[in-house]
C-alpha atoms as a PDB file:
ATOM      1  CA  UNK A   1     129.695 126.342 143.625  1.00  0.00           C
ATOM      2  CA  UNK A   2     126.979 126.451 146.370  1.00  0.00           C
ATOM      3  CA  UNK A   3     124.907 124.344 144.269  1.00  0.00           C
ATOM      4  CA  UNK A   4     127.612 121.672 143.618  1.00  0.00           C
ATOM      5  CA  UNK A   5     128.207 121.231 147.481  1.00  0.00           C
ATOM      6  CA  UNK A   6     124.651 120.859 148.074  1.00  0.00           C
ATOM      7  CA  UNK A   7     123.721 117.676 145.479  1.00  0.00           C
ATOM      8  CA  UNK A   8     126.903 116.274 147.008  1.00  0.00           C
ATOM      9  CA  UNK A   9     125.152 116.511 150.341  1.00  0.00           C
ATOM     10  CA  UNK A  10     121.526 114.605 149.307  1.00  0.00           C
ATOM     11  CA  UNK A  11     121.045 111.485 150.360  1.00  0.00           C
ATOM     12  CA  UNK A  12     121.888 108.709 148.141  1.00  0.00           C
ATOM     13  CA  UNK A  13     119.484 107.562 145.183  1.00  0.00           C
ATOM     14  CA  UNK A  14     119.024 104.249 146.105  1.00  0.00           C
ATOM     15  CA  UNK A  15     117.503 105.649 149.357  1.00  0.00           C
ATOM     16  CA  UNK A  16     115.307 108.354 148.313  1.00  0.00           C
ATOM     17  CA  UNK A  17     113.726 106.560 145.662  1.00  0.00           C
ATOM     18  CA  UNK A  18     112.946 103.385 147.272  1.00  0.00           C
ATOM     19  CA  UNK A  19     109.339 102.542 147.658  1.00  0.00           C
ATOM     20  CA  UNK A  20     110.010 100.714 150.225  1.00  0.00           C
ATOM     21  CA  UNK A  21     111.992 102.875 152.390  1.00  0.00           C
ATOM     22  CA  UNK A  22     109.640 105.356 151.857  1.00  0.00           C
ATOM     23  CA  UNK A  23     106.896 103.541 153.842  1.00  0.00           C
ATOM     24  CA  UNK A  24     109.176 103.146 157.263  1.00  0.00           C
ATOM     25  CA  UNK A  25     107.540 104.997 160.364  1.00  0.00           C
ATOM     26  CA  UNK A  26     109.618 106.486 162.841  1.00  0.00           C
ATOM     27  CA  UNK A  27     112.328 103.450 163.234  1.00  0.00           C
ATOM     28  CA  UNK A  28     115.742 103.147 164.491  1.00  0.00           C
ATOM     29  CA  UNK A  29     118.610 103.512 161.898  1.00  0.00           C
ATOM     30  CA  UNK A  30     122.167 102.879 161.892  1.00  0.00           C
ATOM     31  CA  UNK A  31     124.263 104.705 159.258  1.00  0.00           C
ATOM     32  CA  UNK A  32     127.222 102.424 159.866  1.00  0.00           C
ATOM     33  CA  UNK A  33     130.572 104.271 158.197  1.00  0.00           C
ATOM     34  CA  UNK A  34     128.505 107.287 158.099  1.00  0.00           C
ATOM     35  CA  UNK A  35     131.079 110.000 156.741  1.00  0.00           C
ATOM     36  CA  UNK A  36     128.926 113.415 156.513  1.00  0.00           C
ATOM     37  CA  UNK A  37     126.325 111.785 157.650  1.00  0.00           C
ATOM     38  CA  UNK A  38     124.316 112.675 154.314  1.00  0.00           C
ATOM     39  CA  UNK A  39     121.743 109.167 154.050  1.00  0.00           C
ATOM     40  CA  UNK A  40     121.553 108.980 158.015  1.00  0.00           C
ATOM     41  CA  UNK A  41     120.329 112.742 158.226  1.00  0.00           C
ATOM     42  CA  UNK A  42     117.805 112.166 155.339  1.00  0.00           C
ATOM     43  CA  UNK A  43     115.992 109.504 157.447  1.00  0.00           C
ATOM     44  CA  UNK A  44     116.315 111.756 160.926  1.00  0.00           C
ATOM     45  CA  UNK A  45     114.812 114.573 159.124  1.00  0.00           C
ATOM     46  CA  UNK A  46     112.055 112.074 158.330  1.00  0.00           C
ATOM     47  CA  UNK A  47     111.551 111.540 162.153  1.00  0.00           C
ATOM     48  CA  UNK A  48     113.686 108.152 162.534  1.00  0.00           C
ATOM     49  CA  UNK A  49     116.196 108.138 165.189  1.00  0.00           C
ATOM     50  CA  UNK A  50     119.621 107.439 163.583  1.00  0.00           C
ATOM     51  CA  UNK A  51     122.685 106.256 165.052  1.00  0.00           C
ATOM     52  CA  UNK A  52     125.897 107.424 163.164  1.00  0.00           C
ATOM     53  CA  UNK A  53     129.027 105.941 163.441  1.00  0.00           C
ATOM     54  CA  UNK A  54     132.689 106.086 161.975  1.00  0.00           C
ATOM     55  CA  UNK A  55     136.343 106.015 163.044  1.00  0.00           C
ATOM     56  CA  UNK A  56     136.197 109.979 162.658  1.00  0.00           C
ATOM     57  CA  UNK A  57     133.244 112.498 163.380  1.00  0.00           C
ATOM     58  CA  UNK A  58     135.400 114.959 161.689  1.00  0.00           C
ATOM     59  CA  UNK A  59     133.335 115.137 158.707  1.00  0.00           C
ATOM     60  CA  UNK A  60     129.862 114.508 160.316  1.00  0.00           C
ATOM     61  CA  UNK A  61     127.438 117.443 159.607  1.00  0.00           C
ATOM     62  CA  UNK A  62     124.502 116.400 162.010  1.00  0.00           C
ATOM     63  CA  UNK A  63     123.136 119.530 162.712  1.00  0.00           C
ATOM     64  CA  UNK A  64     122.700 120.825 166.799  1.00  0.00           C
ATOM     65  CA  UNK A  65     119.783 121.700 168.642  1.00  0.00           C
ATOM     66  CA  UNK A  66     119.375 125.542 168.732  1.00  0.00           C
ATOM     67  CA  UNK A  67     120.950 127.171 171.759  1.00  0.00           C
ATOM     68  CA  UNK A  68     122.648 124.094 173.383  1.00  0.00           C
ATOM     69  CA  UNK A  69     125.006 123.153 170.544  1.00  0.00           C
ATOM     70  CA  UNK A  70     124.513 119.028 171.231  1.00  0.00           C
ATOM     71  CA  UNK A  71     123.177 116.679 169.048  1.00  0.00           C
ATOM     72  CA  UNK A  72     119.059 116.533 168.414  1.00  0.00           C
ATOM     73  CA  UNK A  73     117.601 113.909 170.797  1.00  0.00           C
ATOM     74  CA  UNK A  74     117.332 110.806 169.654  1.00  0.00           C
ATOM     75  CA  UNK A  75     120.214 110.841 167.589  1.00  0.00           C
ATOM     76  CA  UNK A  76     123.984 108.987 168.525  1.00  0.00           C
ATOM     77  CA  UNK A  77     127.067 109.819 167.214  1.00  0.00           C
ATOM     78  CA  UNK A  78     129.673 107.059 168.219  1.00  0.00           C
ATOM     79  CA  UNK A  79     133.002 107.482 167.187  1.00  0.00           C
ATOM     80  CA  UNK A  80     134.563 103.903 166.517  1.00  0.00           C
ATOM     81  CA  UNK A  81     136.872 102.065 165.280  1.00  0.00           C
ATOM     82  CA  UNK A  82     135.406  99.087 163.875  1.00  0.00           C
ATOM     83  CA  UNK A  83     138.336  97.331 162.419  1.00  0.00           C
ATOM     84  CA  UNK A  84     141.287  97.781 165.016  1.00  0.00           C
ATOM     85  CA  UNK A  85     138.860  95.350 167.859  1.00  0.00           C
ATOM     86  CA  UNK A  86     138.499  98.745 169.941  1.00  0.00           C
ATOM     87  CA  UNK A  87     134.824  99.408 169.808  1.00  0.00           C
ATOM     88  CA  UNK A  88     132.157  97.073 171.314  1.00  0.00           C
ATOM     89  CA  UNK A  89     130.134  94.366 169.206  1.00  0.00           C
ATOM     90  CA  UNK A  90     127.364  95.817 167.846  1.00  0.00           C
ATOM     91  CA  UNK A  91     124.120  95.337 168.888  1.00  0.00           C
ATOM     92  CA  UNK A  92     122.211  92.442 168.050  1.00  0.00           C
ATOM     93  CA  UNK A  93     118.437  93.057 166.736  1.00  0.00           C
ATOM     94  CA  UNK A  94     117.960  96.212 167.157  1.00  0.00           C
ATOM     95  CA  UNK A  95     117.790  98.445 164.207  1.00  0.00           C
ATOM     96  CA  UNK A  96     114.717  98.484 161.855  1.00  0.00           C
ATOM     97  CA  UNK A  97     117.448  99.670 159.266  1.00  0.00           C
ATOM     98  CA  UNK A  98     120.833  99.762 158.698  1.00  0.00           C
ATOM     99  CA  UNK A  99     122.925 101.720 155.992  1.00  0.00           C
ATOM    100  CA  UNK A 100     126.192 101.170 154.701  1.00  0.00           C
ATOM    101  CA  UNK A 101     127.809 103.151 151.910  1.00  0.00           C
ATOM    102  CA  UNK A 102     130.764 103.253 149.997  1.00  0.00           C
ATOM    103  CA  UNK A 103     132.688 100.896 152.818  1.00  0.00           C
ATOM    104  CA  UNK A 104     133.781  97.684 153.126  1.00  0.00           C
ATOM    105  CA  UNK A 105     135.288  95.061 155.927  1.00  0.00           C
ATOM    106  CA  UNK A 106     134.370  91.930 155.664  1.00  0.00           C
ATOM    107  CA  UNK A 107     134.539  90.714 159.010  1.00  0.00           C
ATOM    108  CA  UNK A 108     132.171  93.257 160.073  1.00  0.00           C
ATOM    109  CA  UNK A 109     129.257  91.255 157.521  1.00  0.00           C
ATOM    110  CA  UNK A 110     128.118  89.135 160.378  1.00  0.00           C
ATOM    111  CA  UNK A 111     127.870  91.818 162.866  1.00  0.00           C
ATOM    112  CA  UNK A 112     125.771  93.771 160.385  1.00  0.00           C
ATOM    113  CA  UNK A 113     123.805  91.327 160.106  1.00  0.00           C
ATOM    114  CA  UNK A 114     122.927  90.183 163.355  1.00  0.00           C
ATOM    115  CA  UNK A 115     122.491  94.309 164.035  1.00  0.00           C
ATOM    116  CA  UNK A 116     119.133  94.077 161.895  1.00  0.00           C
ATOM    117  CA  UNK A 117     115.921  93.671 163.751  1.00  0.00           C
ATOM    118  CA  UNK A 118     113.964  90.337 162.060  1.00  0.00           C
ATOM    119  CA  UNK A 119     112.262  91.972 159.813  1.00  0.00           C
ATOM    120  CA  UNK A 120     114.392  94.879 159.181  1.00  0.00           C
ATOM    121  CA  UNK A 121     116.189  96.242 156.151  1.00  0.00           C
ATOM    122  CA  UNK A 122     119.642  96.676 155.161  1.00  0.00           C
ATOM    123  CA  UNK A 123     120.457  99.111 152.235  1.00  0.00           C
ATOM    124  CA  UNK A 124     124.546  98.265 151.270  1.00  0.00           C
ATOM    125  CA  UNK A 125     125.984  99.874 148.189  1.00  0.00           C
ATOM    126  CA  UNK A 126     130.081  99.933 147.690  1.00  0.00           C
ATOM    127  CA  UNK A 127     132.477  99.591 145.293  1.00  0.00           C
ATOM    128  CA  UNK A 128     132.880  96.303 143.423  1.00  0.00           C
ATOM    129  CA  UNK A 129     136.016  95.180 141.607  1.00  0.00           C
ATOM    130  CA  UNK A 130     135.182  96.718 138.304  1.00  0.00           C
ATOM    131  CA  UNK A 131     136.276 100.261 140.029  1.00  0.00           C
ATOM    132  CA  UNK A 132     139.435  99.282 139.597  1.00  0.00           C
ATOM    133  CA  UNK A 133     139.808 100.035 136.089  1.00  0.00           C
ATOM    134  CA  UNK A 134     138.414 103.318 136.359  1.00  0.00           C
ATOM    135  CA  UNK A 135     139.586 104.880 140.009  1.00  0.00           C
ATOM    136  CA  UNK A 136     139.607 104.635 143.391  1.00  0.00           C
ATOM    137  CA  UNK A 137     139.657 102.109 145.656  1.00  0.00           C
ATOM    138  CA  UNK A 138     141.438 100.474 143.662  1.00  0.00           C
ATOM    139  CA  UNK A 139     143.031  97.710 146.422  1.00  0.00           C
ATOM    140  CA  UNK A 140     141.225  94.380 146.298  1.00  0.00           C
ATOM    141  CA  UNK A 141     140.623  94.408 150.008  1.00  0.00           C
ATOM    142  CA  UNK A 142     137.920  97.511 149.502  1.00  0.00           C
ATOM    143  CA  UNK A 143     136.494  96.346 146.432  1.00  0.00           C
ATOM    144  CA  UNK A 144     133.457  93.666 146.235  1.00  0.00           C
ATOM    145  CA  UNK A 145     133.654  90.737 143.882  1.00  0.00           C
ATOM    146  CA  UNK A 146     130.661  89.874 141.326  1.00  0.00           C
ATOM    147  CA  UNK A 147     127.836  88.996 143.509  1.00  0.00           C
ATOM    148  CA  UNK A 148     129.520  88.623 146.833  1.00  0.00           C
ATOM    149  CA  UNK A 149     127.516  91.860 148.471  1.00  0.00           C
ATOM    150  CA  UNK A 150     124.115  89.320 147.289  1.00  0.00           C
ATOM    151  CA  UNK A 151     125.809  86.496 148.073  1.00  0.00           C
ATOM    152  CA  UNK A 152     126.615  87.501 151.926  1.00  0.00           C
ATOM    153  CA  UNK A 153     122.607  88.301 151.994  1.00  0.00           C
ATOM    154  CA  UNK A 154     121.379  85.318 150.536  1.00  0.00           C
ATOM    155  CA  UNK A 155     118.806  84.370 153.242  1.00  0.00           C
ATOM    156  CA  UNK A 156     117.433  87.570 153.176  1.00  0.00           C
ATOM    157  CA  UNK A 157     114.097  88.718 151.305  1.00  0.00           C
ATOM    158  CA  UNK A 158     115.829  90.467 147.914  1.00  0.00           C
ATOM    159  CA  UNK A 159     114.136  93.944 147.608  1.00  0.00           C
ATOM    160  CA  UNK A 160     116.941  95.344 145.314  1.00  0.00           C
ATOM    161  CA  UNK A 161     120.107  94.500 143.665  1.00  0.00           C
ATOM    162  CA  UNK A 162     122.062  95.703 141.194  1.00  0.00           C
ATOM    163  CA  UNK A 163     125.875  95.692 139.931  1.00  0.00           C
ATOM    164  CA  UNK A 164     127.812  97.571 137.301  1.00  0.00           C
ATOM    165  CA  UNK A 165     127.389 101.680 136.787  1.00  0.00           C
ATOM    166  CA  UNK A 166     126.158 104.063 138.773  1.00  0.00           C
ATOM    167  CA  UNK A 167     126.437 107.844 137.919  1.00  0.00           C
ATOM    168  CA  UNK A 168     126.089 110.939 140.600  1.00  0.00           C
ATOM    169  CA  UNK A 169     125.868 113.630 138.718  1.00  0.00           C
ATOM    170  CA  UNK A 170     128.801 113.581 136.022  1.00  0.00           C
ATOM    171  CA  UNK A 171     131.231 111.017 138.407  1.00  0.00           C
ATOM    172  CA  UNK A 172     131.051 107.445 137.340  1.00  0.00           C
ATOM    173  CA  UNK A 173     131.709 104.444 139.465  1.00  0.00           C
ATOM    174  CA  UNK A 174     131.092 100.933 139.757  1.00  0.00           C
ATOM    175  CA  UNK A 175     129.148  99.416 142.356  1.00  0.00           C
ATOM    176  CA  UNK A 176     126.885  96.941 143.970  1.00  0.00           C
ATOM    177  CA  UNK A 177     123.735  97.864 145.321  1.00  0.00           C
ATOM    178  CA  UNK A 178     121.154  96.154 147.970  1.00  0.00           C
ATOM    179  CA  UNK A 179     118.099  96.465 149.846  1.00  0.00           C
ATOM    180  CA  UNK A 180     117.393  93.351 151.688  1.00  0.00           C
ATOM    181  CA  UNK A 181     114.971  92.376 154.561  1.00  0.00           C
ATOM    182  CA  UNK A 182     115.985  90.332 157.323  1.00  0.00           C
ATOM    183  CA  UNK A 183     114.104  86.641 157.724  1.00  0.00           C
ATOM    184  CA  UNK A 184     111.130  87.578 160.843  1.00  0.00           C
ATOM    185  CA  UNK A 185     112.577  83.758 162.512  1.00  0.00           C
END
């Protein structure tokens, strides 16, 4: 049982395999929708200093320094709301890399966007429409269409894409995947 919680706790495949991702040095990260916090705590315990955010904190399992109980420096933890209009805009330019898993509001795309450093990468994998057929989300609303995810990046330098199966350990789902750098103008 132990060793069923813990592979649901790593980070995310398309992170820790990524050349790419593997070569950043001490940057800022947003893990945007965060949940447990799982692919924002791989790159903190890396040395990045990662921002997590979601409408609940509930579930975040950012560990505390020892003896004070609050969060490691260097690290946020915002609790927002970014679909109701509550929270502030994020902002603009000033994370090397943002994350965004399994979550999807399409307003938000331009504010993700404009949240990347020029230069910087955004990794993006959710569910796409296929999903549907096979589980949850199920509602249109949370589900991508074919090639919208690359579409909504298409100035950006392509790194990685990919659409159609993806397996965690015996769960199936259906989703797109992306690793894109920002344009440096």
């Amino acid at each position: 049982m132990q060793e069923k919680k813990l592979k649901a706790e790593m980070a995310s495949r398309l992170i820790t395999e990524s050349l790419e991702l593997s070569l950043l040095d001490k940057s800022e990260v947003l893990d945007l929708a965060c949940g447990s916090g799982r692919n924002g705590l791989w790159f903190a315990d890396k040395g990045h200093r990662v921002t997590f955010i979601d409408k609940s904190l509930a579930n975040l399992s950012v560990p505390s320094e020892p003896h004070t109980g609050s969060i490691p420096t260097g690290h946020t933890c915002l609790a927002w709301d970014l679909e109701d209009g509550s929270a502030p805009e994020l902002v603009q330019n000033k994370y090397d890399l943002v994350l965004v898993f399994n979550y999807l509001h399409r307003p938000l795309f331009p504010q993700i966007a404009a949240t990347v450093k020029p230069g910087g990468l955004i990794v993006y994998e959710t569910f796409i429409d296929k999903q549907a057929e096979i589980g949850r989300p199920r509602n249109p609303k949370f589900l991508l269409k074919t090639n919208e995810l690359k579409n909504e990046f298409e100035k950006w330098a392509l790194v990685h894409y990919f659409e159609g199966k993806v397996m965690n350990g015996s769960n199936l789902s259906y989703k797109a995947q992306l690793i894109a750098r920002k344009p440096d103008c």
